[in-house]
PDB file of N, CA and C in Angstrom:
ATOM      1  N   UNK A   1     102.662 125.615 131.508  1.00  0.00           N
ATOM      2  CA  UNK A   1     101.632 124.758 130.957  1.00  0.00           C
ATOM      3  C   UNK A   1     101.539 123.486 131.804  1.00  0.00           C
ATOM      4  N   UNK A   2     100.350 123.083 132.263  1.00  0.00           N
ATOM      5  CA  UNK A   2      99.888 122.145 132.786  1.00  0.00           C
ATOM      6  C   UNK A   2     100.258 120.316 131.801  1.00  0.00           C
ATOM      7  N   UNK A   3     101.156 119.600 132.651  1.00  0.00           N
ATOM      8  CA  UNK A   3     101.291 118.383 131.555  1.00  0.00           C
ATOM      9  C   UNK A   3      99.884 117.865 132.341  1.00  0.00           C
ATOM     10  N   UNK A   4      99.669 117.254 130.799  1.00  0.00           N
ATOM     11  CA  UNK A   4      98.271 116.187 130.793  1.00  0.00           C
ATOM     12  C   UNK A   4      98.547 114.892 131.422  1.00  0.00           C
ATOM     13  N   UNK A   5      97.925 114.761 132.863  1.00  0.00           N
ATOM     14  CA  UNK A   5      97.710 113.136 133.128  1.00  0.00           C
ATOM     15  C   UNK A   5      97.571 111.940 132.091  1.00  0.00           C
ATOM     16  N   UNK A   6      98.388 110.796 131.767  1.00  0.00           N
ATOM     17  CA  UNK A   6      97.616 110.021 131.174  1.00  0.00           C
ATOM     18  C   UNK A   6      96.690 109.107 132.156  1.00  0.00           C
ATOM     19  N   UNK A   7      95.545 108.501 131.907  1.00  0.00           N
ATOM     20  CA  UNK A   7      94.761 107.217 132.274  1.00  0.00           C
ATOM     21  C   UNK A   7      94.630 106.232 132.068  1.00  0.00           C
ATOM     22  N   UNK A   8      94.454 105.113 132.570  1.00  0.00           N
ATOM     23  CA  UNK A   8      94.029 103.504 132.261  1.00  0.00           C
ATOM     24  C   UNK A   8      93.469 103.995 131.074  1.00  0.00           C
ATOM     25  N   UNK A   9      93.251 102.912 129.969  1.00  0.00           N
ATOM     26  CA  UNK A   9      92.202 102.719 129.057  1.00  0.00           C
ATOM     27  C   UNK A   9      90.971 102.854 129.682  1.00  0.00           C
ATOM     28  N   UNK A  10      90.644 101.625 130.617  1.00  0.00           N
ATOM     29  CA  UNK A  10      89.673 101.214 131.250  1.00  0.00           C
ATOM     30  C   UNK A  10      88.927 102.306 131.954  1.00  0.00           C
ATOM     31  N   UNK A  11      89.765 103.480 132.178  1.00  0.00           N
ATOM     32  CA  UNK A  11      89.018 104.441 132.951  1.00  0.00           C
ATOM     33  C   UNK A  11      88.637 105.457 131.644  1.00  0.00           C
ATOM     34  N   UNK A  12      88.943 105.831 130.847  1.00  0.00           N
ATOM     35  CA  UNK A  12      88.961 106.807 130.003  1.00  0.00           C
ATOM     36  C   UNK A  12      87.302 105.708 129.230  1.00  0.00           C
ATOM     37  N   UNK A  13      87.391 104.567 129.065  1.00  0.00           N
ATOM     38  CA  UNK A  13      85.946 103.920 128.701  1.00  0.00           C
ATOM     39  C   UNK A  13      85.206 104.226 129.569  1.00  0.00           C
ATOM     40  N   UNK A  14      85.204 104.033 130.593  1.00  0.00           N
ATOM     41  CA  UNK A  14      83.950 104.639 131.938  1.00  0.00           C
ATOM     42  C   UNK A  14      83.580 105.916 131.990  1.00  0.00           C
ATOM     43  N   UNK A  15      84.623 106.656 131.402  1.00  0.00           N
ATOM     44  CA  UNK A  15      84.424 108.176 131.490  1.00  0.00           C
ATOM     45  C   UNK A  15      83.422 108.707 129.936  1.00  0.00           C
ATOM     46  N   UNK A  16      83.593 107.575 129.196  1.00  0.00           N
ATOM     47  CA  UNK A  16      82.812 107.901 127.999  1.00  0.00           C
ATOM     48  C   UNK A  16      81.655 107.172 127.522  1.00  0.00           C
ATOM     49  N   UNK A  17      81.766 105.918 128.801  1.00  0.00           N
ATOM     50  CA  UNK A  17      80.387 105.641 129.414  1.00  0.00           C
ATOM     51  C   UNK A  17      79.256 106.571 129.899  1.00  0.00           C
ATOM     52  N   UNK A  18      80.346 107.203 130.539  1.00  0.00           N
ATOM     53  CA  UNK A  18      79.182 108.009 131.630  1.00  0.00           C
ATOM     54  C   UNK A  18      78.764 109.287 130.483  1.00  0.00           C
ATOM     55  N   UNK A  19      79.519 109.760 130.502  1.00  0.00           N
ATOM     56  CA  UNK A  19      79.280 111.103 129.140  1.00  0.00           C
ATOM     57  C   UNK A  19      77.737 110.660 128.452  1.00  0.00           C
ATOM     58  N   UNK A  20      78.109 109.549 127.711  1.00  0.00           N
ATOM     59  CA  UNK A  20      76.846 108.842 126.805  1.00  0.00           C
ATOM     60  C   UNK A  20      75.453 108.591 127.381  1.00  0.00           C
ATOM     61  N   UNK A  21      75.764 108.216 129.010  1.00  0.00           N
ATOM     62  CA  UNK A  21      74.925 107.786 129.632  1.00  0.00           C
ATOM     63  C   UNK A  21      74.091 109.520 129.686  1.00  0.00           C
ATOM     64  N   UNK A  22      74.858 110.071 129.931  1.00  0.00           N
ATOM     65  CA  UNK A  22      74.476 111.550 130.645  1.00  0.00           C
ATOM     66  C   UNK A  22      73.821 111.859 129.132  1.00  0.00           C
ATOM     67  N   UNK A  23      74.571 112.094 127.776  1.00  0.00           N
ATOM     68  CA  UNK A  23      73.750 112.530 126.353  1.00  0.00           C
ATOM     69  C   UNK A  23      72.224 112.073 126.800  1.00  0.00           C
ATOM     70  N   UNK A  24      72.547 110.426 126.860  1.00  0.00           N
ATOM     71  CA  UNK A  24      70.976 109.394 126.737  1.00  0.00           C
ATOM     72  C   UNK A  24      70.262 110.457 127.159  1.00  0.00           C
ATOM     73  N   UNK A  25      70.574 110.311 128.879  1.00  0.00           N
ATOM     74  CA  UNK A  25      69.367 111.274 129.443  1.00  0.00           C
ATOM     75  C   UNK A  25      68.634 112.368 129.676  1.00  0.00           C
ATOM     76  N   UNK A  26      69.919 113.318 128.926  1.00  0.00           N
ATOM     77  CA  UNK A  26      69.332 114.812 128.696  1.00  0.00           C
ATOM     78  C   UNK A  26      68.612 114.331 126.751  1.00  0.00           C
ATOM     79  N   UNK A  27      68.904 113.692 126.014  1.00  0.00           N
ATOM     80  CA  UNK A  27      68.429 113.439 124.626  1.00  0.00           C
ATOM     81  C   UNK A  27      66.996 112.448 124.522  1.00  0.00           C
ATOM     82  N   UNK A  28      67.120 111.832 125.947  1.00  0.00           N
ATOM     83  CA  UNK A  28      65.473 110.739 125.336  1.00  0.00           C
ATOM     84  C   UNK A  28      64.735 111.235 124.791  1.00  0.00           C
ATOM     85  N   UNK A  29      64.016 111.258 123.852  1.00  0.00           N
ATOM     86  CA  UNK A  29      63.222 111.288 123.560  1.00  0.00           C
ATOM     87  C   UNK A  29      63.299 111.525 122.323  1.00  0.00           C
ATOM     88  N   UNK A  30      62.788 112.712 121.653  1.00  0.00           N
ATOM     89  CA  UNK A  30      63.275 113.352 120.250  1.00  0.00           C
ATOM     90  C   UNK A  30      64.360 114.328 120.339  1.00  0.00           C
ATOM     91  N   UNK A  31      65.468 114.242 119.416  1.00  0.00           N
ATOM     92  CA  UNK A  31      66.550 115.047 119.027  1.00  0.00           C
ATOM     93  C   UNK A  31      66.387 115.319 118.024  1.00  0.00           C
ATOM     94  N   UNK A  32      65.064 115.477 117.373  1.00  0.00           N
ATOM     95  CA  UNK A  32      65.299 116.191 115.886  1.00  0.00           C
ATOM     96  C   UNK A  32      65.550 117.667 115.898  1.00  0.00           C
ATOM     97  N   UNK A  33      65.760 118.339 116.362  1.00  0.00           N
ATOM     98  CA  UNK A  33      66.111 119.787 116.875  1.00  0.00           C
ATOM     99  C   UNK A  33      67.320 119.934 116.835  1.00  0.00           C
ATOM    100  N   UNK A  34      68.477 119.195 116.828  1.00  0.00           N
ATOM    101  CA  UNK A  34      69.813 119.325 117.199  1.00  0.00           C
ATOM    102  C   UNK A  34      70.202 119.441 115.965  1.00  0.00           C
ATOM    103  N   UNK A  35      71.631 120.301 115.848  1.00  0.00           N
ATOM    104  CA  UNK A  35      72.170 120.547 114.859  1.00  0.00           C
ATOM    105  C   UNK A  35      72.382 119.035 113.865  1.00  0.00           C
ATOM    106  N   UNK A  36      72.832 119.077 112.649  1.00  0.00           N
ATOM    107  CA  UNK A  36      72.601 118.114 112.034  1.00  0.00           C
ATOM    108  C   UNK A  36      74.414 117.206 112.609  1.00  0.00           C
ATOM    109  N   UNK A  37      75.315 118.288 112.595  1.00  0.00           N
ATOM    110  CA  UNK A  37      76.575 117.326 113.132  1.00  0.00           C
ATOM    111  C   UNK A  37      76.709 117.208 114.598  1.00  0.00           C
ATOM    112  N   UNK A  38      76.050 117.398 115.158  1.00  0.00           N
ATOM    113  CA  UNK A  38      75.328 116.517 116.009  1.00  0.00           C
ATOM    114  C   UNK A  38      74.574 115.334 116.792  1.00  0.00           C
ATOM    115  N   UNK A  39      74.126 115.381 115.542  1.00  0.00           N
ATOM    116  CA  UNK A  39      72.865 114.459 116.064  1.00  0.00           C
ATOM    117  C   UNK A  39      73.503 113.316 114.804  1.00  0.00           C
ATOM    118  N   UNK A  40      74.245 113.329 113.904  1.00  0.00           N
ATOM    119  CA  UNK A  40      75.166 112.419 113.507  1.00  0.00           C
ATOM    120  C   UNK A  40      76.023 111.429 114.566  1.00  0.00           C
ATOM    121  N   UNK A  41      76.775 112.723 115.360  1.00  0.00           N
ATOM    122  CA  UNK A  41      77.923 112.245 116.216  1.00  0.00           C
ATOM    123  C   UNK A  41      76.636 111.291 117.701  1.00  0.00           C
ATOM    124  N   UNK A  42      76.015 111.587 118.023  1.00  0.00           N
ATOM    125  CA  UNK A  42      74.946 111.113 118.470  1.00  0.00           C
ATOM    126  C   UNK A  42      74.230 109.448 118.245  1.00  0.00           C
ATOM    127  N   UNK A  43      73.996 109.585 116.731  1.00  0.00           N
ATOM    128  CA  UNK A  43      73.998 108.406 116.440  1.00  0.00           C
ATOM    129  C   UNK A  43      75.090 107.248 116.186  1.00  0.00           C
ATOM    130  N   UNK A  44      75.843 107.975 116.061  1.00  0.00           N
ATOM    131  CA  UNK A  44      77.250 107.118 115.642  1.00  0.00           C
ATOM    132  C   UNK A  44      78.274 106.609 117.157  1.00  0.00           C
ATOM    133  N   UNK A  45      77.632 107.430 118.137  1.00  0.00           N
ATOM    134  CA  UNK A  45      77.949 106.795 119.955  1.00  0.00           C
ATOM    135  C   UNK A  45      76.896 105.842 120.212  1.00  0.00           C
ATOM    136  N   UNK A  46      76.105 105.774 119.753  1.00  0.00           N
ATOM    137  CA  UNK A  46      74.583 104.812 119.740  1.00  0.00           C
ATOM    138  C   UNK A  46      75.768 103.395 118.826  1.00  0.00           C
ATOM    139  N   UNK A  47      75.771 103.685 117.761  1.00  0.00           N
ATOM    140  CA  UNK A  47      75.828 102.809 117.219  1.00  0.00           C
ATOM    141  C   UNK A  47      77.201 101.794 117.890  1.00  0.00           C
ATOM    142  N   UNK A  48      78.365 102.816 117.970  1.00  0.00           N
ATOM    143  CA  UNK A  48      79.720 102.222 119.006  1.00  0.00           C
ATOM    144  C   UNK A  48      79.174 101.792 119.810  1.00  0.00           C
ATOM    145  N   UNK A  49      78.186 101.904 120.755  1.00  0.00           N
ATOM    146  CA  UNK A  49      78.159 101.722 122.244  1.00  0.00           C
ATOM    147  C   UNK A  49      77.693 100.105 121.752  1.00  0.00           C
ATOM    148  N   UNK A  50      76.955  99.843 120.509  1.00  0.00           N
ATOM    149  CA  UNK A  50      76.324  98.908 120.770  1.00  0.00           C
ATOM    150  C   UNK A  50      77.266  97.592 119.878  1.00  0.00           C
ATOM    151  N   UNK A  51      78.533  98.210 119.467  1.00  0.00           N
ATOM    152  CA  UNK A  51      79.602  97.431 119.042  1.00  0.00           C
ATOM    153  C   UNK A  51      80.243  96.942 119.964  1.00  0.00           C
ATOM    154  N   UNK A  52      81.042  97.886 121.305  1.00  0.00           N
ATOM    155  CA  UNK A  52      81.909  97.457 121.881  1.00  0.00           C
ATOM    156  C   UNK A  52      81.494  96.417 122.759  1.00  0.00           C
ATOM    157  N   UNK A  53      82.805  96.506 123.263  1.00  0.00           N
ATOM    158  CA  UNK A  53      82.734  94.964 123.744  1.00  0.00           C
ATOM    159  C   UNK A  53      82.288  95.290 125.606  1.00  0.00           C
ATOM    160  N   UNK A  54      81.526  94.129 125.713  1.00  0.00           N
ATOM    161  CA  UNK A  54      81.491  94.430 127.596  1.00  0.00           C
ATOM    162  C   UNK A  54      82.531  94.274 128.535  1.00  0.00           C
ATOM    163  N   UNK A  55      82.259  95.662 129.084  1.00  0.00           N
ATOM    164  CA  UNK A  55      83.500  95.750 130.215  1.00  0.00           C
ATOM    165  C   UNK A  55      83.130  94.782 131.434  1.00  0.00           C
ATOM    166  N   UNK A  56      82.140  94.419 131.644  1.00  0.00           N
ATOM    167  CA  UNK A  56      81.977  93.515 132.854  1.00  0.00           C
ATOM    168  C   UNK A  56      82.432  91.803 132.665  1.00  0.00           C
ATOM    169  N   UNK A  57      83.198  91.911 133.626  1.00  0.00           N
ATOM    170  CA  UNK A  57      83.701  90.056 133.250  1.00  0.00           C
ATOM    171  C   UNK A  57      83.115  89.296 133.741  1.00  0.00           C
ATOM    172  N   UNK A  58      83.430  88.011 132.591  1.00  0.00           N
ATOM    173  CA  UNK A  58      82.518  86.890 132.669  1.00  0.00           C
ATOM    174  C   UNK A  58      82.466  86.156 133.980  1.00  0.00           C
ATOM    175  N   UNK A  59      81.174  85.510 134.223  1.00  0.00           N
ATOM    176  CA  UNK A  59      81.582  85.287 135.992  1.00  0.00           C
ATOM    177  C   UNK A  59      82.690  84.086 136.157  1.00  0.00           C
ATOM    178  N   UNK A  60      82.895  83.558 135.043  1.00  0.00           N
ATOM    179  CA  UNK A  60      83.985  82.854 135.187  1.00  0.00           C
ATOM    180  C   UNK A  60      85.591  83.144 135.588  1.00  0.00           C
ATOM    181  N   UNK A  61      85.554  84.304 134.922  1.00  0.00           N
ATOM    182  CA  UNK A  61      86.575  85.450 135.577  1.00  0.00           C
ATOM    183  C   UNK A  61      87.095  85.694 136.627  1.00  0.00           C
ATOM    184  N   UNK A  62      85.737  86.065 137.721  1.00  0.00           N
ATOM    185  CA  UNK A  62      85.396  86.571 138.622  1.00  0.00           C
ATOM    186  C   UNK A  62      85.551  85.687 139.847  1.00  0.00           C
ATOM    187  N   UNK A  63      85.290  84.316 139.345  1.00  0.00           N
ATOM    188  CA  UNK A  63      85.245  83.143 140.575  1.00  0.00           C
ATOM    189  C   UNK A  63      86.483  82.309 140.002  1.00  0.00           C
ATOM    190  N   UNK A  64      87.058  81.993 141.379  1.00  0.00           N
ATOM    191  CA  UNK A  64      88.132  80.735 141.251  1.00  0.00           C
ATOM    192  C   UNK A  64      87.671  79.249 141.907  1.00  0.00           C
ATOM    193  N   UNK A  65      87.740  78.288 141.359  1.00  0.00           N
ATOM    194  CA  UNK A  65      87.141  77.012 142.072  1.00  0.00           C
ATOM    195  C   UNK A  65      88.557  76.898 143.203  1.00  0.00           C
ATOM    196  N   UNK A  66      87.277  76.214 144.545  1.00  0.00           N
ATOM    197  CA  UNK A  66      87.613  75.768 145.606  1.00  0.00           C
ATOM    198  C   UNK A  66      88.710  74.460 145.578  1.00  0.00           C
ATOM    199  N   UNK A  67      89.361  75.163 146.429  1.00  0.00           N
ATOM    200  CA  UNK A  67      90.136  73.804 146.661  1.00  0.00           C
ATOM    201  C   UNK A  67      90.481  72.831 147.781  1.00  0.00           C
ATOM    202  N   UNK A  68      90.222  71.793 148.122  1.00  0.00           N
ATOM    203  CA  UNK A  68      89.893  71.038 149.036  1.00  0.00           C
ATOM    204  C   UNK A  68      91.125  71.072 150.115  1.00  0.00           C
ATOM    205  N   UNK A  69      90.852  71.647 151.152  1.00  0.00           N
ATOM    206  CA  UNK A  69      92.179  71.704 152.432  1.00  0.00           C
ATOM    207  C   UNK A  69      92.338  70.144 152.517  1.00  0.00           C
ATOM    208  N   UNK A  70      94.137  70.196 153.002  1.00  0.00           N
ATOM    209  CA  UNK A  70      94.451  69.021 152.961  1.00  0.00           C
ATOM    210  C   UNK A  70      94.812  68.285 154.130  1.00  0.00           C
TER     211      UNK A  70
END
């Protein structure tokens, strides 16, 4: 039996980024056709996606202030 890799958090969120991203775009439009536990689990990644928190950091984060050579 194959042992299971574990992953970053951070990557296992990107990976269920992308998944969602990929639902979005095969689902735009109307999903009333889809099974009903489905299109539950569907709405309820809609609704998470629009809870969690942003993975992109603040640009404050991102930048360190200069410091004057001496």
């Amino acid at each position: 039996m194959i042992e299971p890799h574990p992953i970053a958090s951070e990557h296992a969120r990107a990976i269920c980024e992308e998944i969602g991203e990929r639902l979005r775009h095969a689902l735009r439009g109307d999903y009333a056709d889809l099974p009903p536990r489905l299109r539950k689990l569907v709405d309820e990644l809609a609704l998470q996606d629009c809870e969690a928190p942003s993975l992109v950091p603040a640009m404050a984060d991102m930048t360190r202030p200069l410091v004057a050579a001496a």
